[in-house]
PDB file of N, CA and C in Angstrom:
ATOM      1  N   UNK A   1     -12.546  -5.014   2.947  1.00  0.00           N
ATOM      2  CA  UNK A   1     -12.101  -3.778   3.547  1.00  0.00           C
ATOM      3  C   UNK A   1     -12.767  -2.619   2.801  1.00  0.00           C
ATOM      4  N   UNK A   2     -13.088  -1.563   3.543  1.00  0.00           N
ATOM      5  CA  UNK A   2     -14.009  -0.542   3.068  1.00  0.00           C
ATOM      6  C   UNK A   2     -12.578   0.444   2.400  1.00  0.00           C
ATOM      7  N   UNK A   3     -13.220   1.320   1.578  1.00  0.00           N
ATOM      8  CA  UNK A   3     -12.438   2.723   1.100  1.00  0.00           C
ATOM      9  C   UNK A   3     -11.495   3.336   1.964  1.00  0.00           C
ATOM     10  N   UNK A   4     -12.676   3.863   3.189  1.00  0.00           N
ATOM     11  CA  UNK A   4     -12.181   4.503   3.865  1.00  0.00           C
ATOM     12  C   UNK A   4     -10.974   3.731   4.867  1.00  0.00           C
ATOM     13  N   UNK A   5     -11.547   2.536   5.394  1.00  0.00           N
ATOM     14  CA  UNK A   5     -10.329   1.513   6.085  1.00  0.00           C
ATOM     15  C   UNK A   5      -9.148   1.212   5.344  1.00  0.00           C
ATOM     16  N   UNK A   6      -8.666   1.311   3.977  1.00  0.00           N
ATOM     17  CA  UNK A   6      -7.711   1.450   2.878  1.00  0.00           C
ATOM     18  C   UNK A   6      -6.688   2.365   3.015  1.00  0.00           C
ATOM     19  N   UNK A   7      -7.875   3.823   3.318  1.00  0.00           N
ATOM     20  CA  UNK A   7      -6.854   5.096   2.932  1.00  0.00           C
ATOM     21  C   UNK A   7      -6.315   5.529   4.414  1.00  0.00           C
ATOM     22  N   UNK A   8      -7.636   5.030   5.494  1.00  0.00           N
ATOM     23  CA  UNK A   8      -6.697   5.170   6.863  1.00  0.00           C
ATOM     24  C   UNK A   8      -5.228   3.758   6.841  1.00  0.00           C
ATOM     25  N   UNK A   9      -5.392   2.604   6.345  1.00  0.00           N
ATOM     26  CA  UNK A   9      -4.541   1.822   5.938  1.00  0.00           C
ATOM     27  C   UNK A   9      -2.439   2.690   5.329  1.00  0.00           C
ATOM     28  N   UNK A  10      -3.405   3.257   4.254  1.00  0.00           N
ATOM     29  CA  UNK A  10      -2.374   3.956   3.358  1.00  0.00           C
ATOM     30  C   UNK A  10      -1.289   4.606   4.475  1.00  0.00           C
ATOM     31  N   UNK A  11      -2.688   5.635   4.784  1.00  0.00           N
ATOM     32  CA  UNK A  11      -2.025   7.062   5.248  1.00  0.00           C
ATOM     33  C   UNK A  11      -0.800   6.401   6.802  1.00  0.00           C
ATOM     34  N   UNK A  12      -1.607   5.527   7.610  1.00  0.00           N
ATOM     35  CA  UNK A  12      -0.828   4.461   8.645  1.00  0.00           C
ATOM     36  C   UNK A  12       0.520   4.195   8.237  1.00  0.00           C
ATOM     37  N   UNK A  13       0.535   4.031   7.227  1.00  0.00           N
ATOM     38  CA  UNK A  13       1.960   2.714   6.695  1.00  0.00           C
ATOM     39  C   UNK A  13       3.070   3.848   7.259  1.00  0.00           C
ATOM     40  N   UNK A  14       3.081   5.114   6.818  1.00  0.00           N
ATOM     41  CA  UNK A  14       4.233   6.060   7.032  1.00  0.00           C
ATOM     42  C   UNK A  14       5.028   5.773   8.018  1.00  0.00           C
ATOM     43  N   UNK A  15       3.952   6.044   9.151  1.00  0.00           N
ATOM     44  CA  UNK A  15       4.475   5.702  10.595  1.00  0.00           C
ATOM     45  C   UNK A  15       5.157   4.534  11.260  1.00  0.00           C
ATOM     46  N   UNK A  16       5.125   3.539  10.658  1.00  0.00           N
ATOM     47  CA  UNK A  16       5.827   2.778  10.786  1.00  0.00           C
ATOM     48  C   UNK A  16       7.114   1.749   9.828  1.00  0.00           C
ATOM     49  N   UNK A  17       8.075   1.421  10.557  1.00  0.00           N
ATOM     50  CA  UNK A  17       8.755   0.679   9.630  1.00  0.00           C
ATOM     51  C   UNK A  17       8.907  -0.364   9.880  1.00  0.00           C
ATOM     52  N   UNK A  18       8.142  -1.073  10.721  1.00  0.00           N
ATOM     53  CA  UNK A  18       7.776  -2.499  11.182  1.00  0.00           C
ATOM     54  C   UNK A  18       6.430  -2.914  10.882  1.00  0.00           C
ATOM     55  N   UNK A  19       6.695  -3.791   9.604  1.00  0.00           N
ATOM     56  CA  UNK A  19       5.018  -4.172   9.037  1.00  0.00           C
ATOM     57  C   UNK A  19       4.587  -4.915  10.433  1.00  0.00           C
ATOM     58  N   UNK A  20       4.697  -5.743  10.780  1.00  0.00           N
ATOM     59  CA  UNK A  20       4.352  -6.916  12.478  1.00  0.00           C
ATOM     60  C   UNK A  20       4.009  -5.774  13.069  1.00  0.00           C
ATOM     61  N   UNK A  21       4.517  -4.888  13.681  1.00  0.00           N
ATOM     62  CA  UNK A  21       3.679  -3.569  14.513  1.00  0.00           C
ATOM     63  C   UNK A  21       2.627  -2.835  13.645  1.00  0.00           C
ATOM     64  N   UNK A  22       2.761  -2.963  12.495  1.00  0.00           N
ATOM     65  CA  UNK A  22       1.755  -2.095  11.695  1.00  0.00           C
ATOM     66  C   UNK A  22       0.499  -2.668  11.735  1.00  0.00           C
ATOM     67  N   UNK A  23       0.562  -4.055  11.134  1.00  0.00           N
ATOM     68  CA  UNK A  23      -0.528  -4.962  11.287  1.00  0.00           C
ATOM     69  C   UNK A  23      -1.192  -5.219  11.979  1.00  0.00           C
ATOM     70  N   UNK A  24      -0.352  -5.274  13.542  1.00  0.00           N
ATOM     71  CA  UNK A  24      -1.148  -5.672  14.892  1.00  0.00           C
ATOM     72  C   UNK A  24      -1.733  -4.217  15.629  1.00  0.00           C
ATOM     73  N   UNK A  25      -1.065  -3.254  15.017  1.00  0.00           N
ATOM     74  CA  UNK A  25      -1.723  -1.836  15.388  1.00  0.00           C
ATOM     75  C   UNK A  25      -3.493  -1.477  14.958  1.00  0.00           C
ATOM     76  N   UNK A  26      -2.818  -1.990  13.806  1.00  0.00           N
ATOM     77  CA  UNK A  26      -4.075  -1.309  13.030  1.00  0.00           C
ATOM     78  C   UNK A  26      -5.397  -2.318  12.800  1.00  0.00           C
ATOM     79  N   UNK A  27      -5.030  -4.319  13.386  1.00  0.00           N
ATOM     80  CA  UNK A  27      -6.145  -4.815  13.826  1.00  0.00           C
ATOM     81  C   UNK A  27      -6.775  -5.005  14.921  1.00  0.00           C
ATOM     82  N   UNK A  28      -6.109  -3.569  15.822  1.00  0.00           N
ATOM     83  CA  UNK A  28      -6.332  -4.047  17.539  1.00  0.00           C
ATOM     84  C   UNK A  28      -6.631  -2.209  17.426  1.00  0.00           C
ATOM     85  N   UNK A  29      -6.999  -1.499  16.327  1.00  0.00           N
ATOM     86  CA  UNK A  29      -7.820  -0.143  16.195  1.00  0.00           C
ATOM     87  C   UNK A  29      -9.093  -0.228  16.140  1.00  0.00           C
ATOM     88  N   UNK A  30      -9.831   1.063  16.438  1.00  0.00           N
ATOM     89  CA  UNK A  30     -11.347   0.908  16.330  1.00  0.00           C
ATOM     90  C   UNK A  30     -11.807   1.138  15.043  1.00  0.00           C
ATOM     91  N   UNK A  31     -11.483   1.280  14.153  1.00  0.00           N
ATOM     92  CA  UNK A  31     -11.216   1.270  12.239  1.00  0.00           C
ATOM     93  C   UNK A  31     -11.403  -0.262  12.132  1.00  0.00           C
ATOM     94  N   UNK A  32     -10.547  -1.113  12.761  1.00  0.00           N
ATOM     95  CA  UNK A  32     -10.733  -2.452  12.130  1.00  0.00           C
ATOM     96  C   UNK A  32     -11.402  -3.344  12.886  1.00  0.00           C
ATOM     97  N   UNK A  33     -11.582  -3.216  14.367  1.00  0.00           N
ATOM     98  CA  UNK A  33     -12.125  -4.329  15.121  1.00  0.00           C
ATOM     99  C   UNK A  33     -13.755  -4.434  14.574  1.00  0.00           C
ATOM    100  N   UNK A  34     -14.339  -5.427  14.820  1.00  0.00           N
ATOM    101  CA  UNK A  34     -15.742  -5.746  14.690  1.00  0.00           C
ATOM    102  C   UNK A  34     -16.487  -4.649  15.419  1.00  0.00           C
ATOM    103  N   UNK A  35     -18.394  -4.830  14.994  1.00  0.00           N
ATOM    104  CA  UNK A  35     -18.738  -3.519  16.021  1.00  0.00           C
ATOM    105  C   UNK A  35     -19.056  -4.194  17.332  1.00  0.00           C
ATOM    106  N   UNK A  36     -18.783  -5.404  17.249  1.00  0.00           N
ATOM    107  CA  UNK A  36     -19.455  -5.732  18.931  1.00  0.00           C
ATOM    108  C   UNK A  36     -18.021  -5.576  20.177  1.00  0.00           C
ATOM    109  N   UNK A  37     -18.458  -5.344  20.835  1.00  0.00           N
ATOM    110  CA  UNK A  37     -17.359  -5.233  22.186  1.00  0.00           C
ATOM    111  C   UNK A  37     -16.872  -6.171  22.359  1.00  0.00           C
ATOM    112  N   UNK A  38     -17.011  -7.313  22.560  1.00  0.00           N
ATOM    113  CA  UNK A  38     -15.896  -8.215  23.075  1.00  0.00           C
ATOM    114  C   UNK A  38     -15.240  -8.943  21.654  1.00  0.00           C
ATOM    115  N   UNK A  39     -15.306  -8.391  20.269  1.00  0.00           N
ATOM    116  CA  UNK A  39     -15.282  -9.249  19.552  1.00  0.00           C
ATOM    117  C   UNK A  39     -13.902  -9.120  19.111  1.00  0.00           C
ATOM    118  N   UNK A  40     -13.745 -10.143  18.618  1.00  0.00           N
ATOM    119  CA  UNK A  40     -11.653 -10.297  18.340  1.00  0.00           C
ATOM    120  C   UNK A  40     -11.398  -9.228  17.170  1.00  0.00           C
ATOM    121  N   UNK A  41     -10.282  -9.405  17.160  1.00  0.00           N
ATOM    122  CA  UNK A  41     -10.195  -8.774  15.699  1.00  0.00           C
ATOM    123  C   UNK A  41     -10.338  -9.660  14.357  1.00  0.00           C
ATOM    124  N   UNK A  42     -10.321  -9.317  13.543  1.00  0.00           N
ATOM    125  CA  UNK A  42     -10.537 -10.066  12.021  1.00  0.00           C
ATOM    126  C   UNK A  42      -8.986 -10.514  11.381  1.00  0.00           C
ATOM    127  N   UNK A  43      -8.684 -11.334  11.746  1.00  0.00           N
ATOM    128  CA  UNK A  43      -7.188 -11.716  11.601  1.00  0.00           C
ATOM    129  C   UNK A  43      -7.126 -12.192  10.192  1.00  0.00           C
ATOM    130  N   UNK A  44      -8.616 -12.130   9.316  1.00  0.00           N
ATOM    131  CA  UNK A  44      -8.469 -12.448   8.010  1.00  0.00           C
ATOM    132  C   UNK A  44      -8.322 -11.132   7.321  1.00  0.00           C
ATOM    133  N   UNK A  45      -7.514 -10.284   8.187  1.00  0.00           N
ATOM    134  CA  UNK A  45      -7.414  -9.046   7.056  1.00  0.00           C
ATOM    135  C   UNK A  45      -5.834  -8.517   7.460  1.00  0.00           C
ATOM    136  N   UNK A  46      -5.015  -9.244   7.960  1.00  0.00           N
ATOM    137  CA  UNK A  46      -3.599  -9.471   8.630  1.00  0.00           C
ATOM    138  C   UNK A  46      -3.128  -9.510   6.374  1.00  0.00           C
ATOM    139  N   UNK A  47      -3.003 -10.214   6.153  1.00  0.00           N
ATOM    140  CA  UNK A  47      -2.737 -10.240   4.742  1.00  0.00           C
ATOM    141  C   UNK A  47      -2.754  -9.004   4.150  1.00  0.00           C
ATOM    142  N   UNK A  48      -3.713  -8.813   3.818  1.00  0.00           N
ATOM    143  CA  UNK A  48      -4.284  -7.425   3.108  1.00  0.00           C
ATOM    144  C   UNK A  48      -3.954  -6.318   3.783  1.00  0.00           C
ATOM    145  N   UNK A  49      -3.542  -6.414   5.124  1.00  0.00           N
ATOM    146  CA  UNK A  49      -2.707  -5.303   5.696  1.00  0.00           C
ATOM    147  C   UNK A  49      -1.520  -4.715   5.556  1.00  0.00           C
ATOM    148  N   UNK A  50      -0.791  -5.954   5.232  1.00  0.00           N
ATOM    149  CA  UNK A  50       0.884  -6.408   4.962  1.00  0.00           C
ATOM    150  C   UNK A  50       0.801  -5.582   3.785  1.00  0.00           C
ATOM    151  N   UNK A  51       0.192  -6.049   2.679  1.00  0.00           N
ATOM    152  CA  UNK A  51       0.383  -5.714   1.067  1.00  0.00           C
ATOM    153  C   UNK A  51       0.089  -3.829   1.385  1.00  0.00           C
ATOM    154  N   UNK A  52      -0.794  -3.891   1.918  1.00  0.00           N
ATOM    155  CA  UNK A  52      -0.910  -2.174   2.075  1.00  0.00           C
ATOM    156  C   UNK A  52       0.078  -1.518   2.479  1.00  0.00           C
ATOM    157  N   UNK A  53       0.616  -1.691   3.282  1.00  0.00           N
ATOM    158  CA  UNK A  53       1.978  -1.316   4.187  1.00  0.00           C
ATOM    159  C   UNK A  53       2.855  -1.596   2.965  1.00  0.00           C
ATOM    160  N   UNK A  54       2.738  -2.833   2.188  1.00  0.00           N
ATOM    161  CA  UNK A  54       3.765  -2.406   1.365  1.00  0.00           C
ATOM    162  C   UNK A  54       3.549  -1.545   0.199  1.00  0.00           C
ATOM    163  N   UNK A  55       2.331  -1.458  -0.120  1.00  0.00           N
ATOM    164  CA  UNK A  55       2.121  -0.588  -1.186  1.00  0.00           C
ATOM    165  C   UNK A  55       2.815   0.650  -1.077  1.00  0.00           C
ATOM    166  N   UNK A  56       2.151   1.138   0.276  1.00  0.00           N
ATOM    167  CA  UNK A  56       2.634   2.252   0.559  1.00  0.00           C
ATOM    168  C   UNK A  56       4.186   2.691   1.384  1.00  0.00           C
ATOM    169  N   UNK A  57       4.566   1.757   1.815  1.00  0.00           N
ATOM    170  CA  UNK A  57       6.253   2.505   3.036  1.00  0.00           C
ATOM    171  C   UNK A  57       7.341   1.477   2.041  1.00  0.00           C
ATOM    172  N   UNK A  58       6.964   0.584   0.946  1.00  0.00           N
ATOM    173  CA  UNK A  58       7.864   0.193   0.761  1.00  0.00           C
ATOM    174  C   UNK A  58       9.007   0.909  -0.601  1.00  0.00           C
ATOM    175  N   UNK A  59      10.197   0.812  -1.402  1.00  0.00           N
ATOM    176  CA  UNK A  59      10.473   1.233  -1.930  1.00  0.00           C
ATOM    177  C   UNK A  59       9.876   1.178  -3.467  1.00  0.00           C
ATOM    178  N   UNK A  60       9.710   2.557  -4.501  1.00  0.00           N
ATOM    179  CA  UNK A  60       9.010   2.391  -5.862  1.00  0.00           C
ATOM    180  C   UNK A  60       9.928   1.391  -6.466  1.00  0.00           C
ATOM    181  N   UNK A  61      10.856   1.308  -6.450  1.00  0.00           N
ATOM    182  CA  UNK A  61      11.804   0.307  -7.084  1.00  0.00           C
ATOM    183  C   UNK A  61      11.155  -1.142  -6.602  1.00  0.00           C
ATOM    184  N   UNK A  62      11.193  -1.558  -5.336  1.00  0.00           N
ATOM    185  CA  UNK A  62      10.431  -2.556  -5.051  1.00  0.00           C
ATOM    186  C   UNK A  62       9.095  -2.918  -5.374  1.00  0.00           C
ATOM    187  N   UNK A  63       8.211  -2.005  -4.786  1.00  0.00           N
ATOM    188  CA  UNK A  63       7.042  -2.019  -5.723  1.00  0.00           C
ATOM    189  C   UNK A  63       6.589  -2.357  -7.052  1.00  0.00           C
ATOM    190  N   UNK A  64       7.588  -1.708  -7.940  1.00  0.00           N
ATOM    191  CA  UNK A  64       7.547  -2.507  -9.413  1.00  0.00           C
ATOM    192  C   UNK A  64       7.619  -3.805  -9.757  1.00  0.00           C
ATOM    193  N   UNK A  65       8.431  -3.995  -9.404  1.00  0.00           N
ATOM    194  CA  UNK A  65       8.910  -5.478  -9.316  1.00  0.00           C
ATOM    195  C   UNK A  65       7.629  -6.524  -8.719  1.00  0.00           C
ATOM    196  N   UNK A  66       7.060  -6.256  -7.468  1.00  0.00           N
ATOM    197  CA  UNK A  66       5.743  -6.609  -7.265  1.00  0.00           C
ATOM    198  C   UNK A  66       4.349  -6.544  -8.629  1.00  0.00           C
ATOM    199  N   UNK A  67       4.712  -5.329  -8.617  1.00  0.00           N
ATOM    200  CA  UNK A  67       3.128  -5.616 -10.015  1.00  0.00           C
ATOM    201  C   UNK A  67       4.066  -5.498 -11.142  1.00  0.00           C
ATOM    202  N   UNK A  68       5.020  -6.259 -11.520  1.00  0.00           N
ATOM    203  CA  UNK A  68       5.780  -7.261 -12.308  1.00  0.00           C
ATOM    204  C   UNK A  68       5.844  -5.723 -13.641  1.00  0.00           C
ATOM    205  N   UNK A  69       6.116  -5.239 -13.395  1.00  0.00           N
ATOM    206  CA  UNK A  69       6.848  -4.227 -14.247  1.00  0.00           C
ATOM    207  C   UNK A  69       7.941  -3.631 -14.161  1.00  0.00           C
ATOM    208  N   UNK A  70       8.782  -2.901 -15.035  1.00  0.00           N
ATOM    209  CA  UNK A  70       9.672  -2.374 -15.580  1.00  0.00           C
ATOM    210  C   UNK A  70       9.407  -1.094 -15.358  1.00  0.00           C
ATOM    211  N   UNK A  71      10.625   0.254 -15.695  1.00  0.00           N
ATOM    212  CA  UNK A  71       9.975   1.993 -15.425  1.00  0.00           C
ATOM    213  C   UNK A  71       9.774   1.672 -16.597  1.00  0.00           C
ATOM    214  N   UNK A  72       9.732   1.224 -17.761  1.00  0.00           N
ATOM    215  CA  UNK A  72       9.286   1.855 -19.048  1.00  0.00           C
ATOM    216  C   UNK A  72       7.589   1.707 -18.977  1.00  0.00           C
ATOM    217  N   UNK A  73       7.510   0.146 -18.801  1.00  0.00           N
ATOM    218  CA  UNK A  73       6.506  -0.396 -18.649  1.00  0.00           C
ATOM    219  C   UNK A  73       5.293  -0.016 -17.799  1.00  0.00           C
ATOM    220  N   UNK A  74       5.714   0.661 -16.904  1.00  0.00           N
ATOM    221  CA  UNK A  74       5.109   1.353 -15.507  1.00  0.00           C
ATOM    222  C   UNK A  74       4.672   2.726 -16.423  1.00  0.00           C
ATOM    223  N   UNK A  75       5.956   3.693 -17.104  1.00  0.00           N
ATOM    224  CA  UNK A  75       5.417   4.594 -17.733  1.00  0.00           C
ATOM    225  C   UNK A  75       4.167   4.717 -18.819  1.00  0.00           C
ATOM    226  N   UNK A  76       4.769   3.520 -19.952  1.00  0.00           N
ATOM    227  CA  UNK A  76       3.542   3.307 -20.650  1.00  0.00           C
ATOM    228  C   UNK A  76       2.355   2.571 -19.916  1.00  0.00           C
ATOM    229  N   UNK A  77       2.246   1.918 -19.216  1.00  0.00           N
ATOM    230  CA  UNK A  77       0.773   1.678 -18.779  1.00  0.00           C
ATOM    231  C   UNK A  77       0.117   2.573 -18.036  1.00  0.00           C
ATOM    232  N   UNK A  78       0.259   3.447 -17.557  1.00  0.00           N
ATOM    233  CA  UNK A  78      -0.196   4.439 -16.299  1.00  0.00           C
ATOM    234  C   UNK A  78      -0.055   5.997 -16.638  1.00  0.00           C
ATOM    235  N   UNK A  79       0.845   5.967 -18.114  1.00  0.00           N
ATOM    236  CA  UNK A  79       0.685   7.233 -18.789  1.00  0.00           C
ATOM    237  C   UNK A  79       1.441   8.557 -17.781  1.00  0.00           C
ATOM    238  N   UNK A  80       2.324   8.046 -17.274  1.00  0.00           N
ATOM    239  CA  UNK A  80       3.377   8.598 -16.442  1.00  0.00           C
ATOM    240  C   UNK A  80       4.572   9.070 -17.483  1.00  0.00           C
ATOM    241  N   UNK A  81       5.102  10.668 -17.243  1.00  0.00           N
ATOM    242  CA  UNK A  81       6.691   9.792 -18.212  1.00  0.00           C
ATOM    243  C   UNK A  81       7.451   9.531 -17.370  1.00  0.00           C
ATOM    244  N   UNK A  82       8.061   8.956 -18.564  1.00  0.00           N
ATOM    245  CA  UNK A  82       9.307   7.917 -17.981  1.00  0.00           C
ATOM    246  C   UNK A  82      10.576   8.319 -16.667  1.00  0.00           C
ATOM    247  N   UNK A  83      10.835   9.611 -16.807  1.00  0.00           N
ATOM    248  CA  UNK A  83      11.535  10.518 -16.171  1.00  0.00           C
ATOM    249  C   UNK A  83      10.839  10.569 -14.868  1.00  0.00           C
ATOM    250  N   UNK A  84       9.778  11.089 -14.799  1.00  0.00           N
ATOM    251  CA  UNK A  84       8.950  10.494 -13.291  1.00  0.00           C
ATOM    252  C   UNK A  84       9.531   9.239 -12.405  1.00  0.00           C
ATOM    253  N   UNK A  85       8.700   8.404 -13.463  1.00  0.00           N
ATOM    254  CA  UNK A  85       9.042   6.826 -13.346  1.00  0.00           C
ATOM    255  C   UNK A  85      10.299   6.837 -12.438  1.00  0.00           C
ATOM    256  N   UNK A  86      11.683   7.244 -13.659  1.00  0.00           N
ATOM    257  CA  UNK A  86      12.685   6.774 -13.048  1.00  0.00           C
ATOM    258  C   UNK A  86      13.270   7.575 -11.451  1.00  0.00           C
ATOM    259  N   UNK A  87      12.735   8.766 -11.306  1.00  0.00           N
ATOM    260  CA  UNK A  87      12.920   9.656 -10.395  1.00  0.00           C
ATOM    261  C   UNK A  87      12.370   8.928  -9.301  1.00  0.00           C
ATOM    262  N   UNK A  88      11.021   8.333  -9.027  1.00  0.00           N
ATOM    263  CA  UNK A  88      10.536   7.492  -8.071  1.00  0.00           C
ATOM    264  C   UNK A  88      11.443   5.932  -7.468  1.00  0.00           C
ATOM    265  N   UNK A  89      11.884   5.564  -9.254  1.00  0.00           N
ATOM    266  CA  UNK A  89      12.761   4.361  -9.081  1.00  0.00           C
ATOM    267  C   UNK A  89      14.007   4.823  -8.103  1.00  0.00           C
ATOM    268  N   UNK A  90      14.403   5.446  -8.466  1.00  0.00           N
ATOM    269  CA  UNK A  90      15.816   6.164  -7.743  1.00  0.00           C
ATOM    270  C   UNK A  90      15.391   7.093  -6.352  1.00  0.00           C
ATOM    271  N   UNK A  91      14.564   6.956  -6.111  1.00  0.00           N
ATOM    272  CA  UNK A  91      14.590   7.442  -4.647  1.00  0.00           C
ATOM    273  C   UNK A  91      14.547   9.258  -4.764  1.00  0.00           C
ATOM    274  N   UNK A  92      14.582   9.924  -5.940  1.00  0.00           N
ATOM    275  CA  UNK A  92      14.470  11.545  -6.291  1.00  0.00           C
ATOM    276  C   UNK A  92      13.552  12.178  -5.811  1.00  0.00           C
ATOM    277  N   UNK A  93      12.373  11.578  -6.138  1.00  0.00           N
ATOM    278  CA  UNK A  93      11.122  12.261  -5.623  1.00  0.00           C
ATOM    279  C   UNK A  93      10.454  10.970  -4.999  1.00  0.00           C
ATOM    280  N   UNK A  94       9.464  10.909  -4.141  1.00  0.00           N
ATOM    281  CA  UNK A  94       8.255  10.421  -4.000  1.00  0.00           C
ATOM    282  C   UNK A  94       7.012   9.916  -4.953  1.00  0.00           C
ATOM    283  N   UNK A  95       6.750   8.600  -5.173  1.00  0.00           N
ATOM    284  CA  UNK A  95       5.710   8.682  -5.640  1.00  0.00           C
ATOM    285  C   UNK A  95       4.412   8.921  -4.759  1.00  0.00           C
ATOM    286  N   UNK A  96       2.984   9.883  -4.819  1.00  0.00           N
ATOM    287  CA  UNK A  96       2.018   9.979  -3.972  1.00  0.00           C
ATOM    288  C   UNK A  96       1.598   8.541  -3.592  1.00  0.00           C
ATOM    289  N   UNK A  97       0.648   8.428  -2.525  1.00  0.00           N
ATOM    290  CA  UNK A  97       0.533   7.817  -2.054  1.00  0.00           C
ATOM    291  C   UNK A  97      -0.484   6.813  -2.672  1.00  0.00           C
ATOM    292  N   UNK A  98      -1.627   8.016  -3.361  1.00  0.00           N
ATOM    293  CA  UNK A  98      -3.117   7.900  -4.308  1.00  0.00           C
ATOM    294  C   UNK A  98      -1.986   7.146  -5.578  1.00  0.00           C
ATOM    295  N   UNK A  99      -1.326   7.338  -6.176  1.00  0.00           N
ATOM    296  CA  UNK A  99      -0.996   7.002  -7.149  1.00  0.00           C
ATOM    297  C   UNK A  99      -0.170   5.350  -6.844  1.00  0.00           C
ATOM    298  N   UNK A 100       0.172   5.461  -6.181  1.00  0.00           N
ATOM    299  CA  UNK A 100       0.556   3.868  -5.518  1.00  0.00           C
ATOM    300  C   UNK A 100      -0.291   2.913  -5.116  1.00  0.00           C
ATOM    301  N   UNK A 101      -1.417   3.369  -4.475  1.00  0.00           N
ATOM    302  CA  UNK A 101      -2.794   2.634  -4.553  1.00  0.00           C
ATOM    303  C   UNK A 101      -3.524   2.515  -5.676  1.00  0.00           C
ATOM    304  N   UNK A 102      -3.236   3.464  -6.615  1.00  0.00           N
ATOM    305  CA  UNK A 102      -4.108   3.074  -8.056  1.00  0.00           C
ATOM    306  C   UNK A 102      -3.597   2.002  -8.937  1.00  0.00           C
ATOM    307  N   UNK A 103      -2.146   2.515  -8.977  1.00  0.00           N
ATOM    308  CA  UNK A 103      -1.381   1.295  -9.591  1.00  0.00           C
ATOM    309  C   UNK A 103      -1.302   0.103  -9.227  1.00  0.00           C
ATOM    310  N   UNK A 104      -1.459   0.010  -8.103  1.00  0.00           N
ATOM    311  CA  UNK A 104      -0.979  -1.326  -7.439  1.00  0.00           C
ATOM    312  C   UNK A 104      -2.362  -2.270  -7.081  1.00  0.00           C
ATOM    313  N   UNK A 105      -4.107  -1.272  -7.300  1.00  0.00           N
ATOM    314  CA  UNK A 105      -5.501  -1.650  -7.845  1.00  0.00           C
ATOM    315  C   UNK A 105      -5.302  -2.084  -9.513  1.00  0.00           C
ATOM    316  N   UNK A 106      -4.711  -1.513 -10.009  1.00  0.00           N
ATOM    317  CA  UNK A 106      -5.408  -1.589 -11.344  1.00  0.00           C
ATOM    318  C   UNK A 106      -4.143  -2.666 -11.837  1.00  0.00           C
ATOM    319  N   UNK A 107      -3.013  -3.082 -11.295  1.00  0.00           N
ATOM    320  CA  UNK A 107      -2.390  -4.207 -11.682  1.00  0.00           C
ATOM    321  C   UNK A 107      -2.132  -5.675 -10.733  1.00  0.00           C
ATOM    322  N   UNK A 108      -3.695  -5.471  -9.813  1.00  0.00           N
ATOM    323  CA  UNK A 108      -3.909  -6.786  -9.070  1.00  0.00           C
ATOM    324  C   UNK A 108      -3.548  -7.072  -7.720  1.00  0.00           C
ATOM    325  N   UNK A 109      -2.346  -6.433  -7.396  1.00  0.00           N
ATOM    326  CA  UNK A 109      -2.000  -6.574  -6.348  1.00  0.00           C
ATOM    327  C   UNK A 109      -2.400  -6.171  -5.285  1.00  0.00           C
ATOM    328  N   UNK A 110      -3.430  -5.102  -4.884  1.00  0.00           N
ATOM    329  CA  UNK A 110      -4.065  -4.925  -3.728  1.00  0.00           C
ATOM    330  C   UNK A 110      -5.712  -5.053  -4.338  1.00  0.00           C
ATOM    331  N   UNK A 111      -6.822  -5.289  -3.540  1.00  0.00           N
ATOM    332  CA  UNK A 111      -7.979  -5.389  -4.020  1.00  0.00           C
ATOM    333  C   UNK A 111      -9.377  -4.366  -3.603  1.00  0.00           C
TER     334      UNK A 111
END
């Protein structure tokens, strides 16, 4: 998946709260289909769709738990403080969207 197919990925997830509609939306778009006309979609990127959607619409509390950290742990690795951290954990603020894709690159879980 390209950069740009990622961040249209990201920015997508909002809109929906049904990953199964998200997935089948966004491999039956002209972003993801092949360039030839009759060609199917790439159903080997149904996976990597899911995890995006969750990167992004799912809860920071959940999320952690996915790239197997703790708020402390989340704070010290990513150089966040902790107060952030826990504000995201608790539903206070938002974590960005860029910052949920970095974290969730740089601790394996999306590629």
């Amino acid at each position: 998946m390209t950069d740009q197919q990622i961040a249209l990925a990201l920015a997508e997830a909002h809109n929906y709260a049904d990953v199964d509609a998200y997935v089948s939306d966004l491999l039956l778009s002209s972003a993801f289909l092949p360039e030839a006309e009759d060609a199917a979609p790439d159903l080997s990127l149904a996976e990597d769709l899911r995890q995006l959607w969750t990167v992004s619409a799912a809860p920071f509390k959940e999320l952690l738990a996915l790239m197997g950290l703790n708020q402390s742990a989340c704070s010290r690795r990513f150089g966040v403080p902790l107060r952030t951290v826990q504000g995201w954990a608790l539903g206070e603020r938002e974590c960005p969207t860029y910052v949920r894709r970095m974290m969730a690159e740089l601790t394996g879980l999306i590629r």
